[in-house]
C-alpha atoms as a PDB file:
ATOM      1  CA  UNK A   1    -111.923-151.438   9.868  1.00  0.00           C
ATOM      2  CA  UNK A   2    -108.509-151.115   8.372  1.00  0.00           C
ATOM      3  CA  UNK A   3    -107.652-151.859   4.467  1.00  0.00           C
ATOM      4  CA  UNK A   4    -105.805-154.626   3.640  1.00  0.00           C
ATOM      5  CA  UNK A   5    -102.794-154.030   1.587  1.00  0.00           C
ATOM      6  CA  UNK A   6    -103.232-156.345  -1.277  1.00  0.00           C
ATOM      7  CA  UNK A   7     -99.943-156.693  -2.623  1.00  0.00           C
ATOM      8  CA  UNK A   8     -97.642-159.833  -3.338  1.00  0.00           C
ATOM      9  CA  UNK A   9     -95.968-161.202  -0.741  1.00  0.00           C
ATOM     10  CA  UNK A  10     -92.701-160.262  -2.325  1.00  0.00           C
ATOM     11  CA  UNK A  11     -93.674-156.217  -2.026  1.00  0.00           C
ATOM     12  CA  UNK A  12     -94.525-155.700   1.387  1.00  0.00           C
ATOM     13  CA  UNK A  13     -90.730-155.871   2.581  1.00  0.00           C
ATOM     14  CA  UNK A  14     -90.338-152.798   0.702  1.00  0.00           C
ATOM     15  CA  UNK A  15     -91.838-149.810   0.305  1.00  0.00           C
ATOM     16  CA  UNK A  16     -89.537-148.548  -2.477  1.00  0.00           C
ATOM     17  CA  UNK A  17     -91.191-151.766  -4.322  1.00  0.00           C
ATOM     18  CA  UNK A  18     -94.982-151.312  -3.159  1.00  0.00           C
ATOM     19  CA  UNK A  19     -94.569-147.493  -4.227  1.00  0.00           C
ATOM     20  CA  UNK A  20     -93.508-148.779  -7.979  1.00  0.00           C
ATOM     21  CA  UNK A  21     -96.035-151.360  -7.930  1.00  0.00           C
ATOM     22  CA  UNK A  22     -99.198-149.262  -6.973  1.00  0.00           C
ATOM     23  CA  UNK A  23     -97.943-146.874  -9.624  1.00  0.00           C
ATOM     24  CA  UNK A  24     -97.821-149.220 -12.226  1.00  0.00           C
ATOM     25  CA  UNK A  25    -100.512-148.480 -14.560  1.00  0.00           C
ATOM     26  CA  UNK A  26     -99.955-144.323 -13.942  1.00  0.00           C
ATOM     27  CA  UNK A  27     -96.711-144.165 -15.036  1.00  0.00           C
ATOM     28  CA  UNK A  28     -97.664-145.751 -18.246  1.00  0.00           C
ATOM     29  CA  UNK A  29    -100.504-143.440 -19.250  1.00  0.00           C
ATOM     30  CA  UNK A  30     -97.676-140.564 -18.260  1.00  0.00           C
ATOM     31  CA  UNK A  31     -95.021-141.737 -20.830  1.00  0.00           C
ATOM     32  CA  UNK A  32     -97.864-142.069 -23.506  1.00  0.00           C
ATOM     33  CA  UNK A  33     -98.858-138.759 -23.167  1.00  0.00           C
ATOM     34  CA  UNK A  34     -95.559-137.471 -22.509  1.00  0.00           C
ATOM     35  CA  UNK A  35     -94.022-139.076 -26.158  1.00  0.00           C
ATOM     36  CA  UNK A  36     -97.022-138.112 -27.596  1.00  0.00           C
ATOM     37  CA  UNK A  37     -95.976-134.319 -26.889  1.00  0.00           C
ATOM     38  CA  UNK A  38     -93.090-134.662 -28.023  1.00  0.00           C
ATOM     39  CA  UNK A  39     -94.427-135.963 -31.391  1.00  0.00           C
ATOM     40  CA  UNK A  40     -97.452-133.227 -31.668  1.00  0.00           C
ATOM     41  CA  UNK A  41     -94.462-130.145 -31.107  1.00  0.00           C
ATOM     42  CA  UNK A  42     -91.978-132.255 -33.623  1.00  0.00           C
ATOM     43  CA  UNK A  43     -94.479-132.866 -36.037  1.00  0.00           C
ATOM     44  CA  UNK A  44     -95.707-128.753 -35.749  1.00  0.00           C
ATOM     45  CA  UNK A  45     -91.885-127.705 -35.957  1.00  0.00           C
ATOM     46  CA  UNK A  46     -91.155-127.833 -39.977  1.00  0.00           C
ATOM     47  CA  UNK A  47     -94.260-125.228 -40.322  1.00  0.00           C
ATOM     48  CA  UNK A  48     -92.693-122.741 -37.848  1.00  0.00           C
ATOM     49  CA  UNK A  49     -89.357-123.462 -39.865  1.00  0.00           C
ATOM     50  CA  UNK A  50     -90.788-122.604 -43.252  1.00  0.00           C
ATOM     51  CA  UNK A  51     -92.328-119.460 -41.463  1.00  0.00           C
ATOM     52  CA  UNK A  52     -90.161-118.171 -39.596  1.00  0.00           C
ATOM     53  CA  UNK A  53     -90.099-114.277 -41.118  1.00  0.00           C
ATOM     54  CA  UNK A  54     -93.577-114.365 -39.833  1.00  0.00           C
ATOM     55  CA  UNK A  55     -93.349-115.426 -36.239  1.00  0.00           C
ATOM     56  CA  UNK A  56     -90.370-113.443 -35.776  1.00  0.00           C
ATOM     57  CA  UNK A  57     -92.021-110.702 -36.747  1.00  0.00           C
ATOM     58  CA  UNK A  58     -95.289-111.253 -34.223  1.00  0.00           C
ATOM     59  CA  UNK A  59     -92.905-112.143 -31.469  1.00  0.00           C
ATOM     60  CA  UNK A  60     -91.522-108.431 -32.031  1.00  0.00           C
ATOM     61  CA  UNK A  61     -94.906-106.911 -31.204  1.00  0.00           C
ATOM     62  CA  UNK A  62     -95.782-108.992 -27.664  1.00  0.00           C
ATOM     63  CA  UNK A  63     -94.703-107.449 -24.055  1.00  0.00           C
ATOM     64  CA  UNK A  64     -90.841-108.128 -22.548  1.00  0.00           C
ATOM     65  CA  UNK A  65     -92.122-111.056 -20.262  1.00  0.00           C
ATOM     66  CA  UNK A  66     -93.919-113.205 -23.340  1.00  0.00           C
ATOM     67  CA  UNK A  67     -90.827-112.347 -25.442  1.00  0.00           C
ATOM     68  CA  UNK A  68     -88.481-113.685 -22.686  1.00  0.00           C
ATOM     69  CA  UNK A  69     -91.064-116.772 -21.849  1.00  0.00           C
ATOM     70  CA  UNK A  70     -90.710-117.728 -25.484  1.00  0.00           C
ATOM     71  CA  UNK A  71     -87.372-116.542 -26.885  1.00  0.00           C
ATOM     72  CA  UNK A  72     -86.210-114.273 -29.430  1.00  0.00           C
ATOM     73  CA  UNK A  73     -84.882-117.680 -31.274  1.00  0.00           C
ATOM     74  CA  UNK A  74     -88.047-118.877 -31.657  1.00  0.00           C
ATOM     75  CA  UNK A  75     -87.448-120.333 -35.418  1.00  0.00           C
ATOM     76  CA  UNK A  76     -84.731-122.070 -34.334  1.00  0.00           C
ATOM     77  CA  UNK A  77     -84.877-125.816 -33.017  1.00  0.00           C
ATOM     78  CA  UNK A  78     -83.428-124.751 -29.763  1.00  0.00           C
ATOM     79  CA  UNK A  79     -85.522-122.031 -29.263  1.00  0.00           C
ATOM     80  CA  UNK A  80     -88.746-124.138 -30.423  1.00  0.00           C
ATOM     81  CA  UNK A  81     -87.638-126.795 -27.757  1.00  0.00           C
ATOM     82  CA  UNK A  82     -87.098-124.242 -25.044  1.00  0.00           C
ATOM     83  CA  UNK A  83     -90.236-121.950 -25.795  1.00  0.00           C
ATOM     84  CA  UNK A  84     -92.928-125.347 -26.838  1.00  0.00           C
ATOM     85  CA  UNK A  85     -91.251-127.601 -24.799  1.00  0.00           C
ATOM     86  CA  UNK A  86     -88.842-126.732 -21.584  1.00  0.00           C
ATOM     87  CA  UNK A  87     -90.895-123.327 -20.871  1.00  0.00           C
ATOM     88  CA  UNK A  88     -94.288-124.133 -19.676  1.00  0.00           C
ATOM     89  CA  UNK A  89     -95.441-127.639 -20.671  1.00  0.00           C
ATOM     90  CA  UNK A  90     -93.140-129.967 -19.953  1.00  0.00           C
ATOM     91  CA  UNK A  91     -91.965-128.306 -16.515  1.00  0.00           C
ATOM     92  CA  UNK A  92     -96.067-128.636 -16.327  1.00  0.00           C
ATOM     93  CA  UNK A  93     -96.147-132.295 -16.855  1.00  0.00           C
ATOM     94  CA  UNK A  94     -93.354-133.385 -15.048  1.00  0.00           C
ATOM     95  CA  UNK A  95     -94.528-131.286 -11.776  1.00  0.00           C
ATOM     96  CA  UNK A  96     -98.032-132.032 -11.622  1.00  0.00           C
ATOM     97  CA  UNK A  97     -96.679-135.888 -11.790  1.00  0.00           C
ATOM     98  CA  UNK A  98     -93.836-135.038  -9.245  1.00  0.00           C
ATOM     99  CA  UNK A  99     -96.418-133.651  -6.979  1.00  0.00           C
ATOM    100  CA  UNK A 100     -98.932-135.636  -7.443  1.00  0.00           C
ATOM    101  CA  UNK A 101     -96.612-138.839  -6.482  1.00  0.00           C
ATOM    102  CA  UNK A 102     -94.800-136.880  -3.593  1.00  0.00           C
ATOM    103  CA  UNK A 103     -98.446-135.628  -1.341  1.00  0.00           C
ATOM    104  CA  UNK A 104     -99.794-139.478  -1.826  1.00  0.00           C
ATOM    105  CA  UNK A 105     -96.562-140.843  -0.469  1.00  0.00           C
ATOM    106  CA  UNK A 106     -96.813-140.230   3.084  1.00  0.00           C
ATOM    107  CA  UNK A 107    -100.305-138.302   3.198  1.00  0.00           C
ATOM    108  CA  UNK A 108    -102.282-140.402   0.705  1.00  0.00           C
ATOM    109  CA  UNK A 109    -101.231-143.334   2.740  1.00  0.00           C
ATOM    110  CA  UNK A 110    -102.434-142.403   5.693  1.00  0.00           C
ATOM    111  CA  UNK A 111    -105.296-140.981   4.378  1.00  0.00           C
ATOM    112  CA  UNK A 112    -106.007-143.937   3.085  1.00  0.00           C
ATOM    113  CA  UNK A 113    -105.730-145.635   6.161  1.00  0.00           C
ATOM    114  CA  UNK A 114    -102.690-147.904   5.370  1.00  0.00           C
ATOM    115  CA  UNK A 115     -99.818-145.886   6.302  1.00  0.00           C
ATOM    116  CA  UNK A 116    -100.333-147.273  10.394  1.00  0.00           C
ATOM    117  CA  UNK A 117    -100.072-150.988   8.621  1.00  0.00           C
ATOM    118  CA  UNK A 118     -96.751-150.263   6.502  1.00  0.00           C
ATOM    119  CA  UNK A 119     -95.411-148.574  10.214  1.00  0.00           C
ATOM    120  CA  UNK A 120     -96.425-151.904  12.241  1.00  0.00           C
ATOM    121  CA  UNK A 121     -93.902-154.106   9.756  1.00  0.00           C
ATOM    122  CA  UNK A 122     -89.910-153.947  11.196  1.00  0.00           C
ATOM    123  CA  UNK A 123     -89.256-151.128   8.961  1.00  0.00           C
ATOM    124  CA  UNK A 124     -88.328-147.214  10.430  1.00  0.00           C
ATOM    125  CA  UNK A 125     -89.924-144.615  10.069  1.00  0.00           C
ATOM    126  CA  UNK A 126     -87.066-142.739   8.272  1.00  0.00           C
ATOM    127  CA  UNK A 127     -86.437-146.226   5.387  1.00  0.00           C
ATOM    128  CA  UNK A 128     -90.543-145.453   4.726  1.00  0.00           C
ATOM    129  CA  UNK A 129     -90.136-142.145   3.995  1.00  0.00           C
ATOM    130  CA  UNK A 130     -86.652-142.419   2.234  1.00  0.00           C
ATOM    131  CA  UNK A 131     -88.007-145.787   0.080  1.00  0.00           C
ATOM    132  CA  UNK A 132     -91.219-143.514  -0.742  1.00  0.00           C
ATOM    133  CA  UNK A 133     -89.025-140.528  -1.909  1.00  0.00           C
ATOM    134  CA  UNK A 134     -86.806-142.742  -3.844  1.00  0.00           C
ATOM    135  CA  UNK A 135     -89.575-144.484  -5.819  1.00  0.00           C
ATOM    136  CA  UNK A 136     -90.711-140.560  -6.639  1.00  0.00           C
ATOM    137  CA  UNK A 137     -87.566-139.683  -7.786  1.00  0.00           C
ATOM    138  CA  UNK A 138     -87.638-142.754  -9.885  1.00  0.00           C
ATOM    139  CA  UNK A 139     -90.559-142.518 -11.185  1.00  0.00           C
ATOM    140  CA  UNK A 140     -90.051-139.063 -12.668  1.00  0.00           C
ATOM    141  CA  UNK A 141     -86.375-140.107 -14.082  1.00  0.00           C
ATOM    142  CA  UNK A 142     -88.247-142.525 -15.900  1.00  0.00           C
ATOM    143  CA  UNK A 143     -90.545-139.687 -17.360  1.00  0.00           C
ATOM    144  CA  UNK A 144     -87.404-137.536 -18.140  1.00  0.00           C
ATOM    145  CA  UNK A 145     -85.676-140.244 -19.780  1.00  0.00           C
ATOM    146  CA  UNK A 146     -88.909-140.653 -22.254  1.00  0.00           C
ATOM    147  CA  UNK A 147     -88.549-136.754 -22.974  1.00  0.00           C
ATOM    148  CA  UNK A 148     -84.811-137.057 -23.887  1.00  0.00           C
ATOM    149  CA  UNK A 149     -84.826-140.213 -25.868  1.00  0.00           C
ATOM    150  CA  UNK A 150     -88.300-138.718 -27.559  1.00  0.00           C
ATOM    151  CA  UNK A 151     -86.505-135.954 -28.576  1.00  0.00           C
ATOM    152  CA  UNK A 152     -83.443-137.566 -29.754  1.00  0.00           C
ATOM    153  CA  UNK A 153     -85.095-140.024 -31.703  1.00  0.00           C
ATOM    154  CA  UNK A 154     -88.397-138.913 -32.452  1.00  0.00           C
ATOM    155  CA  UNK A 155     -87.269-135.466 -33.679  1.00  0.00           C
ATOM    156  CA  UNK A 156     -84.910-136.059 -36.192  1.00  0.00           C
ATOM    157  CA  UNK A 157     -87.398-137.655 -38.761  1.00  0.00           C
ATOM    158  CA  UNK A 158     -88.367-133.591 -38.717  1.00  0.00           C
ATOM    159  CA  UNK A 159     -85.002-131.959 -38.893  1.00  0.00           C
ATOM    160  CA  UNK A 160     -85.967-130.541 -34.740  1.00  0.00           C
ATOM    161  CA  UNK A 161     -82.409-131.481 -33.302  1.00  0.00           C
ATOM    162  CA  UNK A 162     -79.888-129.752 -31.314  1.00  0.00           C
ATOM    163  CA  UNK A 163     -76.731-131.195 -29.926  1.00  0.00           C
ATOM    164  CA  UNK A 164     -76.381-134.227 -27.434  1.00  0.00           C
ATOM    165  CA  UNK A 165     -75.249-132.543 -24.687  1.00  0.00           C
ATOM    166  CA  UNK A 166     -77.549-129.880 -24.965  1.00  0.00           C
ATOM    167  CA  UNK A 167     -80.683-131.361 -24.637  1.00  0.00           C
ATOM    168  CA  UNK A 168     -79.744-133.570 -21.907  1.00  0.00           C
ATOM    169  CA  UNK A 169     -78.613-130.370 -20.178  1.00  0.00           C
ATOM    170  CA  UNK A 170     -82.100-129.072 -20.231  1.00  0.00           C
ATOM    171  CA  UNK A 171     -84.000-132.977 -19.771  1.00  0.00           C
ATOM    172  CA  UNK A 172     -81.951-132.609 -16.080  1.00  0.00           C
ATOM    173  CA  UNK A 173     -82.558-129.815 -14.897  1.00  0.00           C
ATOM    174  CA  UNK A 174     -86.487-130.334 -15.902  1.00  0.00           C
ATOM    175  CA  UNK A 175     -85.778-133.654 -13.661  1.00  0.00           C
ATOM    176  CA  UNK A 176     -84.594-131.810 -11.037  1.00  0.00           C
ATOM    177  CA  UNK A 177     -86.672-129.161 -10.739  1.00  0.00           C
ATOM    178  CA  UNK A 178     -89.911-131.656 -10.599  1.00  0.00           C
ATOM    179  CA  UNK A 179     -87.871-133.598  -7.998  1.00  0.00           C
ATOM    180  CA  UNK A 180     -87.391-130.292  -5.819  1.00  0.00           C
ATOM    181  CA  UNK A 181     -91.317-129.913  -5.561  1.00  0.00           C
ATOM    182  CA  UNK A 182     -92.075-133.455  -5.132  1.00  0.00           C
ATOM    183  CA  UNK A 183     -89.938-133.454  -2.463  1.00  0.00           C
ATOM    184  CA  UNK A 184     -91.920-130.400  -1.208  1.00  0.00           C
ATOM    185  CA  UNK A 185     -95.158-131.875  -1.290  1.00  0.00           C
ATOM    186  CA  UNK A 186     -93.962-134.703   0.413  1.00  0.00           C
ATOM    187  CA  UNK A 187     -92.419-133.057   3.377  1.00  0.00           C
ATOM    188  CA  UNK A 188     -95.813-131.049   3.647  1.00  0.00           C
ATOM    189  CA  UNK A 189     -98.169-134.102   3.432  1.00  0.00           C
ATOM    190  CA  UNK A 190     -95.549-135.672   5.924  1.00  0.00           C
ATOM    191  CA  UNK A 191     -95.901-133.137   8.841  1.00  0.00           C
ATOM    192  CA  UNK A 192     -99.437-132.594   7.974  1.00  0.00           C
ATOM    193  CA  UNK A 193    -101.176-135.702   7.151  1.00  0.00           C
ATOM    194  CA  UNK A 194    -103.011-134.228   4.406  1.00  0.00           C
ATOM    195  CA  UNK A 195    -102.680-134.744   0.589  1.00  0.00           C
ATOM    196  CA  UNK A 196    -105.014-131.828  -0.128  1.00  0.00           C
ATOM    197  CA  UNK A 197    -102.524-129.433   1.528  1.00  0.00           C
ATOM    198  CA  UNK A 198     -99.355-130.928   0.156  1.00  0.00           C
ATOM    199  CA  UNK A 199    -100.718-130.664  -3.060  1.00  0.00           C
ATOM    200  CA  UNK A 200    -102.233-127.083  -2.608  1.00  0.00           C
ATOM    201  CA  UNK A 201     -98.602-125.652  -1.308  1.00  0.00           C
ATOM    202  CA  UNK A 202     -95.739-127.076  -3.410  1.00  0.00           C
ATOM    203  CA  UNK A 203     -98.384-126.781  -6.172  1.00  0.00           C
ATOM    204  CA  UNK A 204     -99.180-122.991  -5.146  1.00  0.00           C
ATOM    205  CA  UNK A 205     -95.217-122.794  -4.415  1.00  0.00           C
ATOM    206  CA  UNK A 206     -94.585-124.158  -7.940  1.00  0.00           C
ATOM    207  CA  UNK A 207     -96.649-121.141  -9.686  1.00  0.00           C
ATOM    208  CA  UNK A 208     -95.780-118.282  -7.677  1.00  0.00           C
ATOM    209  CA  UNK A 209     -92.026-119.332  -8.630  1.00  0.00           C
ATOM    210  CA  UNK A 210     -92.777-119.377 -12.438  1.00  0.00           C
ATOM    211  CA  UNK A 211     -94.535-116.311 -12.334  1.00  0.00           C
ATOM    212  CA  UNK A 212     -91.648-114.878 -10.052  1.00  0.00           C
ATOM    213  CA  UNK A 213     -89.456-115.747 -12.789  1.00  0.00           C
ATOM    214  CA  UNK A 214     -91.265-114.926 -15.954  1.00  0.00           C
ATOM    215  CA  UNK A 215     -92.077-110.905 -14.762  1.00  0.00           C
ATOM    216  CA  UNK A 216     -88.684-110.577 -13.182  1.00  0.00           C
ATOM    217  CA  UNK A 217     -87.297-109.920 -16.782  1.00  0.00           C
ATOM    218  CA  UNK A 218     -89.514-106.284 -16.487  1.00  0.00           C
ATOM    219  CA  UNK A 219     -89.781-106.085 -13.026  1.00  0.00           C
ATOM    220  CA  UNK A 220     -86.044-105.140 -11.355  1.00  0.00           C
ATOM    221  CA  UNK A 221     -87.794-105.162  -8.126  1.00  0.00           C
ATOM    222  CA  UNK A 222     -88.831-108.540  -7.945  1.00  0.00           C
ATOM    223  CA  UNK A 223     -84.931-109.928  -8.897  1.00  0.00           C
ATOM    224  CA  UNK A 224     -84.200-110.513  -5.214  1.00  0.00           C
ATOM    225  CA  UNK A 225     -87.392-112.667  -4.788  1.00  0.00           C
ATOM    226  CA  UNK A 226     -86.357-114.342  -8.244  1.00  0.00           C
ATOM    227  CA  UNK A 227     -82.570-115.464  -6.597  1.00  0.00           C
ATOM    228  CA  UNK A 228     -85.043-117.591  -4.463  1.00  0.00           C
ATOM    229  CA  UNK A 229     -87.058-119.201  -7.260  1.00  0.00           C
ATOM    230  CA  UNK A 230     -86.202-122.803  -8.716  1.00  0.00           C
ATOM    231  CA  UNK A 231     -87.227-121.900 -11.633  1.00  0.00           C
ATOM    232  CA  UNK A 232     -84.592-119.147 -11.756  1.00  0.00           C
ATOM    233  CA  UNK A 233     -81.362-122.488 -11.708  1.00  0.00           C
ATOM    234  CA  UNK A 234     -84.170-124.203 -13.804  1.00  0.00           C
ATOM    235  CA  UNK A 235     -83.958-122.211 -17.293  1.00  0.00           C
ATOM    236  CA  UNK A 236     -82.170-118.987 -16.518  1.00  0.00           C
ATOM    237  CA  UNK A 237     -79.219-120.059 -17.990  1.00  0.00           C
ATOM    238  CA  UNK A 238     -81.345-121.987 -21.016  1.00  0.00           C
ATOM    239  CA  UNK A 239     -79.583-125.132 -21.113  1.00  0.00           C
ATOM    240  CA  UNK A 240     -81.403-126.008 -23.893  1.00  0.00           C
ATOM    241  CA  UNK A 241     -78.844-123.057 -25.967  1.00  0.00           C
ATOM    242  CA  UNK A 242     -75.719-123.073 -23.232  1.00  0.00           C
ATOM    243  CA  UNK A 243     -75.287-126.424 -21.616  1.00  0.00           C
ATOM    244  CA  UNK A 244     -74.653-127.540 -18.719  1.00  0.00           C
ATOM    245  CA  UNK A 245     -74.136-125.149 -15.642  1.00  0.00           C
ATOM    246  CA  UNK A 246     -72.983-126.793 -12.385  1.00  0.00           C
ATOM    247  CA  UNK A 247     -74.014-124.282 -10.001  1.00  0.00           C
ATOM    248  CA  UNK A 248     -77.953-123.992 -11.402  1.00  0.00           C
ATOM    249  CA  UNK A 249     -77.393-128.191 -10.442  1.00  0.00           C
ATOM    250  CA  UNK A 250     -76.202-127.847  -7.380  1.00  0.00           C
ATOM    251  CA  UNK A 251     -78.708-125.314  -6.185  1.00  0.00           C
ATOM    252  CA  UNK A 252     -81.957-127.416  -7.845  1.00  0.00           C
ATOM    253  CA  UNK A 253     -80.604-130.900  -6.059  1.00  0.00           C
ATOM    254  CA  UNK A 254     -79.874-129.207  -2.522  1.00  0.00           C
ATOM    255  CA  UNK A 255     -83.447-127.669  -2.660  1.00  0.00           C
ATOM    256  CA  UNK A 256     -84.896-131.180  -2.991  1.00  0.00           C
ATOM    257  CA  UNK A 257     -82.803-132.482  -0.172  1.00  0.00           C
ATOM    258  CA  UNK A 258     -83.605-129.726   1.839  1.00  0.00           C
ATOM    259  CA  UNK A 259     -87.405-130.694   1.743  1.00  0.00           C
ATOM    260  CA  UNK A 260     -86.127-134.450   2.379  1.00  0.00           C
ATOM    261  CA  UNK A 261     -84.466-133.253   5.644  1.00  0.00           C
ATOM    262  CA  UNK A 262     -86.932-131.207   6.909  1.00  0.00           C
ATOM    263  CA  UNK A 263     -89.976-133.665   5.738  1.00  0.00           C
ATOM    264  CA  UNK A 264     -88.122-136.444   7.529  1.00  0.00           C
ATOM    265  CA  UNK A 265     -87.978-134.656  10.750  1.00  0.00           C
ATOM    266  CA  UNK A 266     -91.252-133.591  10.691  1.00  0.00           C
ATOM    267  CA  UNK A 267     -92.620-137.239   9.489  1.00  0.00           C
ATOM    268  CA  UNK A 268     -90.532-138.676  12.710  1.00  0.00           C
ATOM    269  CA  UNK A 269     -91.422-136.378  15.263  1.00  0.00           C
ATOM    270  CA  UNK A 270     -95.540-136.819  14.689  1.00  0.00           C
ATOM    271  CA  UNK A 271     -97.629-138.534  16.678  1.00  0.00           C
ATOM    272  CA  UNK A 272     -99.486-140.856  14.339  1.00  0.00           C
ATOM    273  CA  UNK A 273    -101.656-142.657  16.628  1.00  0.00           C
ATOM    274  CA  UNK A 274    -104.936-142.452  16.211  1.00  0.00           C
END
């Protein structure tokens, strides 16, 4: 017997609409948690200021690859932001979100057993899976914007600012990057029909890049792998210090549509019926 979809009238037109709607209540425990980050790291930062001598001096003494993962600069605010912030856990957050909405787009659905009832309404194939993607991608804008504005505002009661431009920099290329493997686990869970396996691989994809990255600084031989790791156009350049860099951009946003393309045609040439 098939679930119903119990959804206003209103929402079942869309499924860019339904995809916001059944992701209400998440998305609101994610931008608690995410603000609430950024307050723990600002409210940490004038200790690490006043200390500075000491953690330089203990950075000095840990292997190339930590150094790199956490900066020389540690003691400054940029450096805090990139090493506390931009390095590990907010590229965690915002991925394990990305991913998590991406494999329950398609997959989830029809796991669930309601994807074959969203397909029997006048809508294409290609509109579901665009409409799903879209609510993904703005879903995690609205997590990015939190980090940026948290930041901004939330930082400056603690002297942990850097400039404008800066920052944002570093907030979209974190949006990006989580887009890219969202995107990823969608296309898998499309042309498998299984959530467990979309997460698994862009999650699985998603560490092997970061760890590509973070040992490529000691290991030469791994730098050719490491031209093929998003995490490479993520923080290579650290936005969070430099700015804006077009082609690190460019390269993040055509990964993501790459997975939309191929997920697509995967998603449209299955045979869904049961």
């Amino acid at each position: 017997m098939q679930p119903e979809l119990t959804l206003p009238k209103a929402l079942l037109g869309s499924t860019f609409r339904k995809t916001l709607f059944d992701h209400r209540r998440s998305i609101s425990w994610w931008a608690l948690a995410v603000v609430g980050v950024v307050v723990l790291y600002s409210g940490f930062w004038p200790t690490v200021r006043d200390n500075s001598h000491q953690f330089s001096t203990y950075l000095e003494s840990l292997p190339e690859a930590i150094r790199n993962l956490i900066g020389s600069d540690y003691a400054t605010p940029a450096g805090y932001l990139r090493s506390e912030l931009f390095s590990v856990l907010g590229p965690v957050l915002l991925l394990v979100f990305a991913i998590g909405l991406g494999s329950r787009s398609i997959a989830g659905e029809e796991e669930a057993g309601t994807l074959d009832l969203l397909l029997s309404t006048p809508v294409a194939r290609r509109r579901v899976y665009l409409d799903t993607f879209r609510a993904m991608v703005g879903l995690v804008a609205v997590l990015a914007a939190l980090i940026w504005l948290a930041v901004e505002v939330l930082g400056r009661p603690f002297d942990l600012t850097v400039p404008m431009v800066n920052l944002t920099a570093s907030v979209v290329n974190l949006f990006l990057l989580a887009v890219s493997f969202g995107a990823l686990a969608q296309a898998v869970g499309a042309g498998t029909g299984s959530k467990g396996m979309a997460i698994g691989v862009a999650g699985g994809a998603a560490f092997v890049s970061f760890l590509v990255n973070t040992l490529a600084v000691s290991v030469d031989a791994l730098d050719p792998i490491d031209l093929l790791s998003p995490f490479r156009y993520y923080s290579g350049h650290q936005p969070i210090q430099t700015g804006f860099h077009l082609l690190d951009v460019i390269v993040l946003a055509g990964i993501a549509m790459l997975w939309v393309v191929l997920g697509l045609a995967a998603f449209e040439r299955r045979d869904l019926v049961a």
